[in-house]
Each structure stands twice: as structure tokens, then as C-alpha cells.
C-alpha atoms as a PDB file:
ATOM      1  CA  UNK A   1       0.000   0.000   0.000  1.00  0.00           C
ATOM      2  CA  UNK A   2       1.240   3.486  -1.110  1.00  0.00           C
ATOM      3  CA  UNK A   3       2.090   5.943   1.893  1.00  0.00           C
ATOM      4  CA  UNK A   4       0.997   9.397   1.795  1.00  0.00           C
ATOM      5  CA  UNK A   5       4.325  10.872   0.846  1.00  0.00           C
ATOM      6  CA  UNK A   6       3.756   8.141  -2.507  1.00  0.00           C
ATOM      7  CA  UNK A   7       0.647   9.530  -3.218  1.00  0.00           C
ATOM      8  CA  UNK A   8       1.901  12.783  -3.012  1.00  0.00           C
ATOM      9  CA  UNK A   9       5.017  12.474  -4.872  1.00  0.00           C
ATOM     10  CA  UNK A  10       3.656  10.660  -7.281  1.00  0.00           C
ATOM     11  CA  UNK A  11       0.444  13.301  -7.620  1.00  0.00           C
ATOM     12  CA  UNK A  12       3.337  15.842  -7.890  1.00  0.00           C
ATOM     13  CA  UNK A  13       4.638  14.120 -10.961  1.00  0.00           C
ATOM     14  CA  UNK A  14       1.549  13.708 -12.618  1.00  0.00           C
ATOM     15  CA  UNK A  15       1.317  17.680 -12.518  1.00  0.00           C
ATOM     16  CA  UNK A  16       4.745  18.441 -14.221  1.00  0.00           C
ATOM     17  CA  UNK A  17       4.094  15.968 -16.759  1.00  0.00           C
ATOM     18  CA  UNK A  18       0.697  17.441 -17.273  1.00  0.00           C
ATOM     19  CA  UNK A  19       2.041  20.945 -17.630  1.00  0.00           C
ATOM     20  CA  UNK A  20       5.081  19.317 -19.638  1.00  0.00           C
ATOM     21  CA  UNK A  21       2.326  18.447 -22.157  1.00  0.00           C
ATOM     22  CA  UNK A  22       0.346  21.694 -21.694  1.00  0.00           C
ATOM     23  CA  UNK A  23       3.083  23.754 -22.988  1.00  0.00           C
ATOM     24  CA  UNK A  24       3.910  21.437 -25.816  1.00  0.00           C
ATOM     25  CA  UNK A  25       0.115  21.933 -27.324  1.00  0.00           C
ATOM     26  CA  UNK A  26       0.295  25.571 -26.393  1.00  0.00           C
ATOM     27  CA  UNK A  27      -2.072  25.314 -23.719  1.00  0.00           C
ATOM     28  CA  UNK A  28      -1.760  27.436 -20.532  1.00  0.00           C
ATOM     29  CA  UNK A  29      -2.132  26.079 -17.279  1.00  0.00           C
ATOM     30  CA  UNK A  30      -2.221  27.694 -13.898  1.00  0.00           C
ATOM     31  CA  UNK A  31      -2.069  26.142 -10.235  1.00  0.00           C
ATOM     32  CA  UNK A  32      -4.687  27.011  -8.168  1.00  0.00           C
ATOM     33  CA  UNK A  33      -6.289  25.007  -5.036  1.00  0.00           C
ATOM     34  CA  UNK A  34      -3.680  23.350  -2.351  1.00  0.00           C
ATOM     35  CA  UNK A  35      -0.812  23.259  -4.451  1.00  0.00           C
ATOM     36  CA  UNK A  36      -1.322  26.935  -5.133  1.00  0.00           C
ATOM     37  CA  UNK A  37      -1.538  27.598  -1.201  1.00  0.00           C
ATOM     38  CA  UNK A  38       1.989  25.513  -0.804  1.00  0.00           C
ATOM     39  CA  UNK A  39       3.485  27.939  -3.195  1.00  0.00           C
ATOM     40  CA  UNK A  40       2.956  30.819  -1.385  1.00  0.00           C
ATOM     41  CA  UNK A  41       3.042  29.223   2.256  1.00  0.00           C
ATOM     42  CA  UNK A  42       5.406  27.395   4.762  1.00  0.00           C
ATOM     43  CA  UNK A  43       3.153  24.677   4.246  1.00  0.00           C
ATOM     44  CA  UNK A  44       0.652  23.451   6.611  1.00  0.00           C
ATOM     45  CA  UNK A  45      -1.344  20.981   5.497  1.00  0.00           C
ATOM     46  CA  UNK A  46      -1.079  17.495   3.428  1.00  0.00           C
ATOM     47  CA  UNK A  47      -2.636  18.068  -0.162  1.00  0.00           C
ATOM     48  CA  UNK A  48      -2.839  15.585  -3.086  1.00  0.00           C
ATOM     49  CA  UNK A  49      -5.540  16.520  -5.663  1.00  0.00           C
ATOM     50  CA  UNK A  50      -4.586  19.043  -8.545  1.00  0.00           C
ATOM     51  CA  UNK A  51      -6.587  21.891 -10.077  1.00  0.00           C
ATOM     52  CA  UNK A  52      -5.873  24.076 -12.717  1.00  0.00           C
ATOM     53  CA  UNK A  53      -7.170  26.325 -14.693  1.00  0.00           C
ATOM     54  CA  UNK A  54      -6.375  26.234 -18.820  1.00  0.00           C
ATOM     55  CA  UNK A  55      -6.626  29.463 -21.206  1.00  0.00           C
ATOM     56  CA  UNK A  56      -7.930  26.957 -23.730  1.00  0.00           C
ATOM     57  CA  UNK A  57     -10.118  23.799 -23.923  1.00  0.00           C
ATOM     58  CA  UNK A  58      -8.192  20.422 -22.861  1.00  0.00           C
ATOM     59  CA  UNK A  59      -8.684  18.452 -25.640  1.00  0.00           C
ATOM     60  CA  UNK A  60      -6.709  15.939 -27.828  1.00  0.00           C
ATOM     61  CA  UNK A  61      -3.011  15.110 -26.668  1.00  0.00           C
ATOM     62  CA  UNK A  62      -3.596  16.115 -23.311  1.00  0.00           C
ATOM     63  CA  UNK A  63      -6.359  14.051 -22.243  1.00  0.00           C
ATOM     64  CA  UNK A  64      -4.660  11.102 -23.961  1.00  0.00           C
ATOM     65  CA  UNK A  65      -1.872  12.296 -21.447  1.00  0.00           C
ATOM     66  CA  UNK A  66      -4.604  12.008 -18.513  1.00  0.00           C
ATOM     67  CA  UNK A  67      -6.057   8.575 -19.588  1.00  0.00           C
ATOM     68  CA  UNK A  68      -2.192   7.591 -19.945  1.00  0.00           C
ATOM     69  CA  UNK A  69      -1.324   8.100 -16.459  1.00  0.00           C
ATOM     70  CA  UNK A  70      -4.388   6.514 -15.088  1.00  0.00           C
ATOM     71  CA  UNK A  71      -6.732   9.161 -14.910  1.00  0.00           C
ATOM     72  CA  UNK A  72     -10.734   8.543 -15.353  1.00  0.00           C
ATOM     73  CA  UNK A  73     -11.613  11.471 -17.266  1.00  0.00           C
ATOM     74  CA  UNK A  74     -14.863  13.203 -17.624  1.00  0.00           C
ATOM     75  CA  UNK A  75     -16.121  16.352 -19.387  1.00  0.00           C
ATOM     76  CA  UNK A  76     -17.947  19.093 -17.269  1.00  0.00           C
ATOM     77  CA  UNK A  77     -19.665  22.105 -17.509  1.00  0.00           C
ATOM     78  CA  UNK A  78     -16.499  24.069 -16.797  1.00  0.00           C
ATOM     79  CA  UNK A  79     -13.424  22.112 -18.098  1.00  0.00           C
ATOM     80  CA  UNK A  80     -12.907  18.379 -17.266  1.00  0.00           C
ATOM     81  CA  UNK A  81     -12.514  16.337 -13.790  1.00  0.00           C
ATOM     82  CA  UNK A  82     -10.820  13.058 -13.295  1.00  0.00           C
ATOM     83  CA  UNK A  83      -9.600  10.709 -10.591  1.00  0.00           C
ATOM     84  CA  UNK A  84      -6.675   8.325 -10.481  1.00  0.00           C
ATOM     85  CA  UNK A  85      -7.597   5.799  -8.113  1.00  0.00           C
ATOM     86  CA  UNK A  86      -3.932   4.316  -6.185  1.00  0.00           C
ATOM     87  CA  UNK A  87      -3.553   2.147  -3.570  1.00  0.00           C
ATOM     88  CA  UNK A  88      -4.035   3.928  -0.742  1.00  0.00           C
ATOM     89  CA  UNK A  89      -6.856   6.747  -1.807  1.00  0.00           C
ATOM     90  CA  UNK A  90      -7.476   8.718  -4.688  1.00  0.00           C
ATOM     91  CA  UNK A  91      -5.904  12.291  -6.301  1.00  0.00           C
ATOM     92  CA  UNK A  92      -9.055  13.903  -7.961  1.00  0.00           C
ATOM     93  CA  UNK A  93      -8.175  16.819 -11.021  1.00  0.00           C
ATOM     94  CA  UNK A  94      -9.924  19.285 -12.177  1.00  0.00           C
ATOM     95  CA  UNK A  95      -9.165  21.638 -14.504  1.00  0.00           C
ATOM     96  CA  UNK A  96     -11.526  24.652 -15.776  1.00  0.00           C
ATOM     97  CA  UNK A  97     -11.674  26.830 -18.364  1.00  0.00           C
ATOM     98  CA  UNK A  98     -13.484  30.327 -18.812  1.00  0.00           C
ATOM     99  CA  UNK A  99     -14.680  30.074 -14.836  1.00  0.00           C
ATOM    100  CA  UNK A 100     -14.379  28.445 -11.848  1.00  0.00           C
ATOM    101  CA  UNK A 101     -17.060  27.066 -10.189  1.00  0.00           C
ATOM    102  CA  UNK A 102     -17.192  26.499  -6.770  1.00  0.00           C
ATOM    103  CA  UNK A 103     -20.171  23.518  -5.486  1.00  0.00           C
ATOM    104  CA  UNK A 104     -19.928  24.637  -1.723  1.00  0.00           C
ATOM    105  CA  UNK A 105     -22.273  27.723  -2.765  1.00  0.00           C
ATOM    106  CA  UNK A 106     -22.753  28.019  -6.552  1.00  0.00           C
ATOM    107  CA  UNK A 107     -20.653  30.764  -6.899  1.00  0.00           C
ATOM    108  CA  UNK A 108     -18.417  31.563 -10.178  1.00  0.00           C
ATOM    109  CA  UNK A 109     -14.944  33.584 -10.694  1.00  0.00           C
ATOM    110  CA  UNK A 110     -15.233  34.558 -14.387  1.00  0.00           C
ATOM    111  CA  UNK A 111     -11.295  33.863 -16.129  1.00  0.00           C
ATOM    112  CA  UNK A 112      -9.930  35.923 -18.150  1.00  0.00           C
ATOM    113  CA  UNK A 113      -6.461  37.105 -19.847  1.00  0.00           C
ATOM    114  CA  UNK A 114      -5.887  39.080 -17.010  1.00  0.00           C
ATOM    115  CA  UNK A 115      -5.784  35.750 -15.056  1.00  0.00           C
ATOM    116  CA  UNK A 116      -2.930  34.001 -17.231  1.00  0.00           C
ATOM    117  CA  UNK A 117      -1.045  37.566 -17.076  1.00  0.00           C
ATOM    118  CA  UNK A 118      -0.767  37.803 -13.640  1.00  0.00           C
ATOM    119  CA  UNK A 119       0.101  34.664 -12.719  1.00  0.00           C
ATOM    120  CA  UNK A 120       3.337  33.984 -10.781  1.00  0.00           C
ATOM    121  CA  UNK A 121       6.413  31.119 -11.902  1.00  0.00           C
ATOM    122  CA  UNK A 122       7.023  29.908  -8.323  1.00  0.00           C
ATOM    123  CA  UNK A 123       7.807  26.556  -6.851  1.00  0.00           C
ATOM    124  CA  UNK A 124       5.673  24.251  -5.792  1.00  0.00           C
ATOM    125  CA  UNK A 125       6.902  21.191  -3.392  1.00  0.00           C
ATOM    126  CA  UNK A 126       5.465  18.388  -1.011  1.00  0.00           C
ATOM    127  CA  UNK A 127       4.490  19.231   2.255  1.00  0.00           C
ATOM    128  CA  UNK A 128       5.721  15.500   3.410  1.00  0.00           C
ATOM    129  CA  UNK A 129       8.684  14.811   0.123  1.00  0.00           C
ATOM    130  CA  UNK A 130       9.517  18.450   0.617  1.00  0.00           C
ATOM    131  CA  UNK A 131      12.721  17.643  -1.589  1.00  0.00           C
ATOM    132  CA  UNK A 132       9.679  16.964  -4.004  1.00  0.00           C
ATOM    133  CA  UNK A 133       9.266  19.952  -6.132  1.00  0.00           C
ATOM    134  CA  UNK A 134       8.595  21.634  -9.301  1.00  0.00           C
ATOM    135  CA  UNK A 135       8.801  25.241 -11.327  1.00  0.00           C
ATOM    136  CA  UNK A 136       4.831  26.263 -12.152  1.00  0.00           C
ATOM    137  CA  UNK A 137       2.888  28.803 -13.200  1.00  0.00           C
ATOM    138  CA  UNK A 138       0.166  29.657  -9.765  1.00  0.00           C
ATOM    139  CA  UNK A 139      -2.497  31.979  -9.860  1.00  0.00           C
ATOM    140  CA  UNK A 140      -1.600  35.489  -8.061  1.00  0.00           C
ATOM    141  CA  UNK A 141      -1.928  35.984  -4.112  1.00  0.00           C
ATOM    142  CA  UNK A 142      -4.921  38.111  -4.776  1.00  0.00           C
ATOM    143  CA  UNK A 143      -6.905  35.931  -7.017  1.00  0.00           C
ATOM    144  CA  UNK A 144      -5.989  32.798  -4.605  1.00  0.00           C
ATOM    145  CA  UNK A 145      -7.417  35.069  -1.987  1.00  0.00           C
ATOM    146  CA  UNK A 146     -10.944  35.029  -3.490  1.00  0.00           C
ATOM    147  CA  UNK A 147     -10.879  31.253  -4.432  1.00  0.00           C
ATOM    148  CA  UNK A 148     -10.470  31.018  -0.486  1.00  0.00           C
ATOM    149  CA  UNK A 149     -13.021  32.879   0.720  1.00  0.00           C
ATOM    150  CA  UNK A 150     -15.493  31.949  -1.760  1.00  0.00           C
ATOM    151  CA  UNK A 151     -16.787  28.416  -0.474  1.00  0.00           C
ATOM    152  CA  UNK A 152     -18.733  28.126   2.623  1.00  0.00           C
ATOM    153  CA  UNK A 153     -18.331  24.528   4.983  1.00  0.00           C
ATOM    154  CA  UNK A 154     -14.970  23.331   3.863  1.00  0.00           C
ATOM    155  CA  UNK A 155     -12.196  23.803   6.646  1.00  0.00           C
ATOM    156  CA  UNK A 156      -9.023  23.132   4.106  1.00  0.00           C
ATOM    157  CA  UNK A 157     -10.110  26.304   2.542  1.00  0.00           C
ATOM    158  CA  UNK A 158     -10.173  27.699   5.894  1.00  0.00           C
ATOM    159  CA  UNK A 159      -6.863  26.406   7.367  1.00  0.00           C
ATOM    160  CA  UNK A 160      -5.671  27.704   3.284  1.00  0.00           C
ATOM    161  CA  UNK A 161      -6.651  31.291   3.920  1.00  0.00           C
ATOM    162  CA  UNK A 162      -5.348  31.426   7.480  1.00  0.00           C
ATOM    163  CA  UNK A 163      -2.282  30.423   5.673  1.00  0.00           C
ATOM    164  CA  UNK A 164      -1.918  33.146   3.040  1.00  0.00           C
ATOM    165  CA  UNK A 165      -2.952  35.426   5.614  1.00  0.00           C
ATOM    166  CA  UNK A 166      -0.463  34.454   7.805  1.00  0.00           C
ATOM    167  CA  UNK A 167       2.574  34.280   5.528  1.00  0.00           C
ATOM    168  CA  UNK A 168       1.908  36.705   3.233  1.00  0.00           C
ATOM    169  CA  UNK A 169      -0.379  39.447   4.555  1.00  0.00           C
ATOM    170  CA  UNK A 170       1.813  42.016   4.108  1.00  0.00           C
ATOM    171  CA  UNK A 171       2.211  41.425   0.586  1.00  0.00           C
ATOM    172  CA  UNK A 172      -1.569  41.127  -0.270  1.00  0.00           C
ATOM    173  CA  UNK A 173      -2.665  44.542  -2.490  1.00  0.00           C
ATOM    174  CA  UNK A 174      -6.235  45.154  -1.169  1.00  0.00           C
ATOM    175  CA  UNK A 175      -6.866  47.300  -3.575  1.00  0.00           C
ATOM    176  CA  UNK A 176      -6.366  44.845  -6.125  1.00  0.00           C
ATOM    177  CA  UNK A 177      -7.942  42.059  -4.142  1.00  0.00           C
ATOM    178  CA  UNK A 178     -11.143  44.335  -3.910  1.00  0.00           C
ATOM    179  CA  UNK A 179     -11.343  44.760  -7.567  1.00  0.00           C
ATOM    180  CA  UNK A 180     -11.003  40.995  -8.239  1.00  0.00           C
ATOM    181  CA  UNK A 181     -14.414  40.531  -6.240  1.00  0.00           C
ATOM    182  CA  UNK A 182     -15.628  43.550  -7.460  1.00  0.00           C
ATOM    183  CA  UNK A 183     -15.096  42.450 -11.361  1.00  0.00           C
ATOM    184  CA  UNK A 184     -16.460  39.153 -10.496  1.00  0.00           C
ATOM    185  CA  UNK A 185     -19.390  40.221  -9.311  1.00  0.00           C
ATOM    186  CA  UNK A 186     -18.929  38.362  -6.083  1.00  0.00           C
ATOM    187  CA  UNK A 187     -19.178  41.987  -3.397  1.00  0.00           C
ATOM    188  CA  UNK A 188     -22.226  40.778  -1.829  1.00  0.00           C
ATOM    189  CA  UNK A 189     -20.746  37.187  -1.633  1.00  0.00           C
ATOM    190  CA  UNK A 190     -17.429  38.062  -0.213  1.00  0.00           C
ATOM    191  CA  UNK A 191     -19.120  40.262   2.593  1.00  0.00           C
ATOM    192  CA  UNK A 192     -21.318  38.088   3.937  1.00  0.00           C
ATOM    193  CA  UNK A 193     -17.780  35.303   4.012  1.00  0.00           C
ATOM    194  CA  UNK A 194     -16.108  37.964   6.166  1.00  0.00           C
ATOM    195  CA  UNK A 195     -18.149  38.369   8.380  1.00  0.00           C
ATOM    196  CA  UNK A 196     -18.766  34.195   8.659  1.00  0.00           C
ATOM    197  CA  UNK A 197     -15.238  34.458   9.473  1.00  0.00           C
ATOM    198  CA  UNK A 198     -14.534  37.329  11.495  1.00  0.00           C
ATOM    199  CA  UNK A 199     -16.997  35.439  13.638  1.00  0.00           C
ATOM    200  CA  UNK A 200     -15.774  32.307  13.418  1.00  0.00           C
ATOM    201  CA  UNK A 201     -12.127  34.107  14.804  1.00  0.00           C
ATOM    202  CA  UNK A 202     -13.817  35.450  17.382  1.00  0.00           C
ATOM    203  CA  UNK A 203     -15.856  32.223  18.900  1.00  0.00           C
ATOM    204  CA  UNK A 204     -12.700  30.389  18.925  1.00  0.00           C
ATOM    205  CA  UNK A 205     -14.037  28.226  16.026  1.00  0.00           C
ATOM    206  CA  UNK A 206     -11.209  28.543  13.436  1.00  0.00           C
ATOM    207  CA  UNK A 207      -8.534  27.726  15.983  1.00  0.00           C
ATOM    208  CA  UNK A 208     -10.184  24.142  16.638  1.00  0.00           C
ATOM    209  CA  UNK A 209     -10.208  23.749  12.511  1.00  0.00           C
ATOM    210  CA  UNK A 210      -6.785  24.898  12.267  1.00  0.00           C
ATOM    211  CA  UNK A 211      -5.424  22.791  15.563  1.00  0.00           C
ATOM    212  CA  UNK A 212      -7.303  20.244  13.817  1.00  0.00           C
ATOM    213  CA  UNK A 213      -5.450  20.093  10.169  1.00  0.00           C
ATOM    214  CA  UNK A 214      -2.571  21.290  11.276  1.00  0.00           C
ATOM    215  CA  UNK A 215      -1.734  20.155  14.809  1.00  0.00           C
ATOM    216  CA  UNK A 216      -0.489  23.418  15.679  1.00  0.00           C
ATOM    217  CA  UNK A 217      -1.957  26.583  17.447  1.00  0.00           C
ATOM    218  CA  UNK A 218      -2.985  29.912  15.760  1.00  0.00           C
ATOM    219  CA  UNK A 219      -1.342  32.431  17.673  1.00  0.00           C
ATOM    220  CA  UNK A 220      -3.394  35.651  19.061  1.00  0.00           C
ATOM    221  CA  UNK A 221      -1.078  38.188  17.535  1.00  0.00           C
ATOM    222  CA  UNK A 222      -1.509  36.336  13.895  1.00  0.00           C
ATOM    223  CA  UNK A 223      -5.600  36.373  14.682  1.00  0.00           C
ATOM    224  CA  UNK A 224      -5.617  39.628  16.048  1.00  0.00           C
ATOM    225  CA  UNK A 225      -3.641  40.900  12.116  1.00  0.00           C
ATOM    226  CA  UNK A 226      -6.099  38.300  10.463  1.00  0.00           C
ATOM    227  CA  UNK A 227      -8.991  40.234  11.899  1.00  0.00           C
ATOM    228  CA  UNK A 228      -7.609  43.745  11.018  1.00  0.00           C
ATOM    229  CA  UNK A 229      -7.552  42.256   7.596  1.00  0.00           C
ATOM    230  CA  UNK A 230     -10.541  41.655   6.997  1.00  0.00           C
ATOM    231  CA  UNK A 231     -11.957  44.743   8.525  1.00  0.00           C
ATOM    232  CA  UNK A 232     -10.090  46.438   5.896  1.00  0.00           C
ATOM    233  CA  UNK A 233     -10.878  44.727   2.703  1.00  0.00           C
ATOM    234  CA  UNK A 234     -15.002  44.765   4.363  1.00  0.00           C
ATOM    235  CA  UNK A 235     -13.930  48.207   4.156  1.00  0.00           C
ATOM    236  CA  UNK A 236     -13.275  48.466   0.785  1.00  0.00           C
ATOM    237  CA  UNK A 237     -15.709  46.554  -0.442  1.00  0.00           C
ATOM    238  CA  UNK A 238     -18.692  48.417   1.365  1.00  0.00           C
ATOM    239  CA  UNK A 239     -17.571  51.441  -0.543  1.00  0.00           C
ATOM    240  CA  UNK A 240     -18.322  49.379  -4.126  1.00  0.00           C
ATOM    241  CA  UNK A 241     -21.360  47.674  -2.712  1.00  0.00           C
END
């Protein structure tokens, strides 16, 4: 039976040889979900399942590629979604195109060229094979931002926006983020997931989810910046509400 750090190195190398094959048809694709998070992050929680979103449909070669490395593949509204079954669990993919969806609430981030243009090259590695890594194009802190706060009951998105929040607060543009939400037409959406959290923060409900996935505590000066963050992009956003 596979361990964990199998699965995940060997989810890891599925990626690179689906972006290997990406470029090679001229096909864009950017990292969003948990590998995105790693990217940016210090890495907090286990992740195996890829998404990415593609600047054109996935067709021919590439889903050959897919079926090749053992991935059931079906078409969906918004791209295509597989899973490679293993011996120990499953990696699911999913990779849109034009939008991505989010089930949790119904909710859509439109994609655009603006997407694929301000997407970072960073490096993306294991969070147990940490000498497991790869060069990839990820979506930009802000956009990764809304991905995060868009769905509603899932705590890896959660424990995944406590953790761009904590490493890289100070780098977050909130002026950009707020047009992001703005342009998507997700204002109302994003307020009302604010101020689910900023409760949440306050209850003490967030530091059982992130004790939980992470085995570690959330420090009160980190929650206490966390909290001032959101007051300011509920800020901005009132303003374009």
C-alpha cells in the first residue's frame, strides 16, 4: 500500500508531466487550489488533488496524457474532472476553463487574460517529500485570496486562507484584491464570508479547525492581524457595494 508521501510524490509528478504536455500543445495552465496555497506558504497541510485552470479547452493530446497516467476522465460544464484511483486513496483533477465554479455555494470567478497575465512562476513542493518539487505557473496571491473565501463549509479552505494570511499578509494589495471581487461580481458574496469568518475568529471556532489540520496553534497576535484584515478589505468593499 502506497504511503501518503507516494501519493503525493507521485500526484506531484503527474502535474509536471501534465504541464510538460500543456506547454507542448500551447495550452496554458495555472495552479490554483492546495498546491497553489503551498506555493505561497510554509506549508501546513497534506494536499494531493490538482486543479488548474487552462486558457484553452483540454482536448486531444492532453487528455490522452490524462487517460495515460491513469486518470478517469470526464467532461464538465467548466473544463474536465478526473480521478486516479492508487492504492491507498485517490488524487481527484480538475481543470476549468473560462470560470471556476465552486459547489460549496454556486458561486463563479469569471477567467480571463488578465488571469494568465498575472500569474506567478514559483515553486511548488510536497508538504511530506519536501525535496519533491517543481517550477509552475500559480495563480496570483490576490486571485488565490478570493478562491479562499469563496466556499462556505470546507475547513481546508479555511486552514488555506489562514495560511496566506499568515505568511503573506503584508504582501496582499487590497486594492487589487477588492477589484477581483468587485469584477467578479462576487461583493455581496465576499461580505457576507467575512463576516462568517470574522466570527468564526472570534468564537474560537477557526482555531479548533486549524489545531485540527494542522496540529499546531494559531497564535493571538496572527488572529488579532487576520482580523484587522478583513476589517479592511469589508472596508473596501462596502464602498463598491
Amino acid at each position: 500500500m502506497m504511503s501518503e508521501e507516494q501519493v503525493e510524490r507521485k500526484s506531484l509528478e503527474d502535474l509536471k508531466d501534465m504541464l510538460d504536455a500543456a506547454h507542448k500543445q500551447g495550452i496554458r495552465l495555472v495552479i490554483i487550489g492546495g498546491y497553489a496555497v503551498a506555493a505561497y506558504t510554509r506549508g501546513y497541510r497534506y494536499t494531493k488533488d490538482i486543479d488548474l485552470v487552462a486558457d484553452k479547452p483540454v482536448l486531444g493530446k492532453l487528455k490522452g496524457l490524462l487517460k495515460s497516467l491513469g486518470y478517469s476522465i470526464r467532461d464538465t460544464e467548466f473544463g474536465i474532472a478526473g480521478t486516479k484511483k492508487l492504492s491507498k486513496g485517490f488524487v481527484d483533477l480538475h481543470i476549468s476553463v473560462g470560470r471556476i465554479y465552486d459547489i460549496s455555494t454556486g458561486k463563479e470567478y469569471p477567467i480571463d487574460s488578465s488571469f494568465f497575465k498575472y500569474a506567478k512562476r514559483l515553486t511548488v513542493r510536497g508538504y511530506i517529500s519536501k525535496a519533491t518539487s517543481l517550477k509552475a505557473s500559480v495563480a496570483d496571491l490576490e486571485t488565490l485570496i478570493v478562491l479562499k473565501m469563496m466556499p462556505v463549509g470546507r475547513n481546508k479552505d479555511a486552514v488555506d486562507l489562514l495560511s496566506l494570511l499568515r505568511d503573506r499578509r503584508e504582501e496582499i494589495d487590497l486594492p487589487s484584491l477588492a477589484d477581483r471581487v468587485t469584477t467578479a461580481g462576487l461583493t455581496m458574496h465576499l461580505l457576507n464570508r467575512i463576516r462568517d469568518y470574522a466570527r468564526r475568529l472570534r468564537n474560537g471556532e477557526l482555531d479548533k479547525i486549524w489545531f485540527d489540520i494542522t496540529a499546531t496553534r494559531l497564535p493571538y497576535t496572527e488572529k488579532r492581524e487576520i482580523w484587522k484584515f478583513f476589517a479592511k478589505l469589508a472596508d473596501l468593499l462596502r464602498r463598491t457595494a
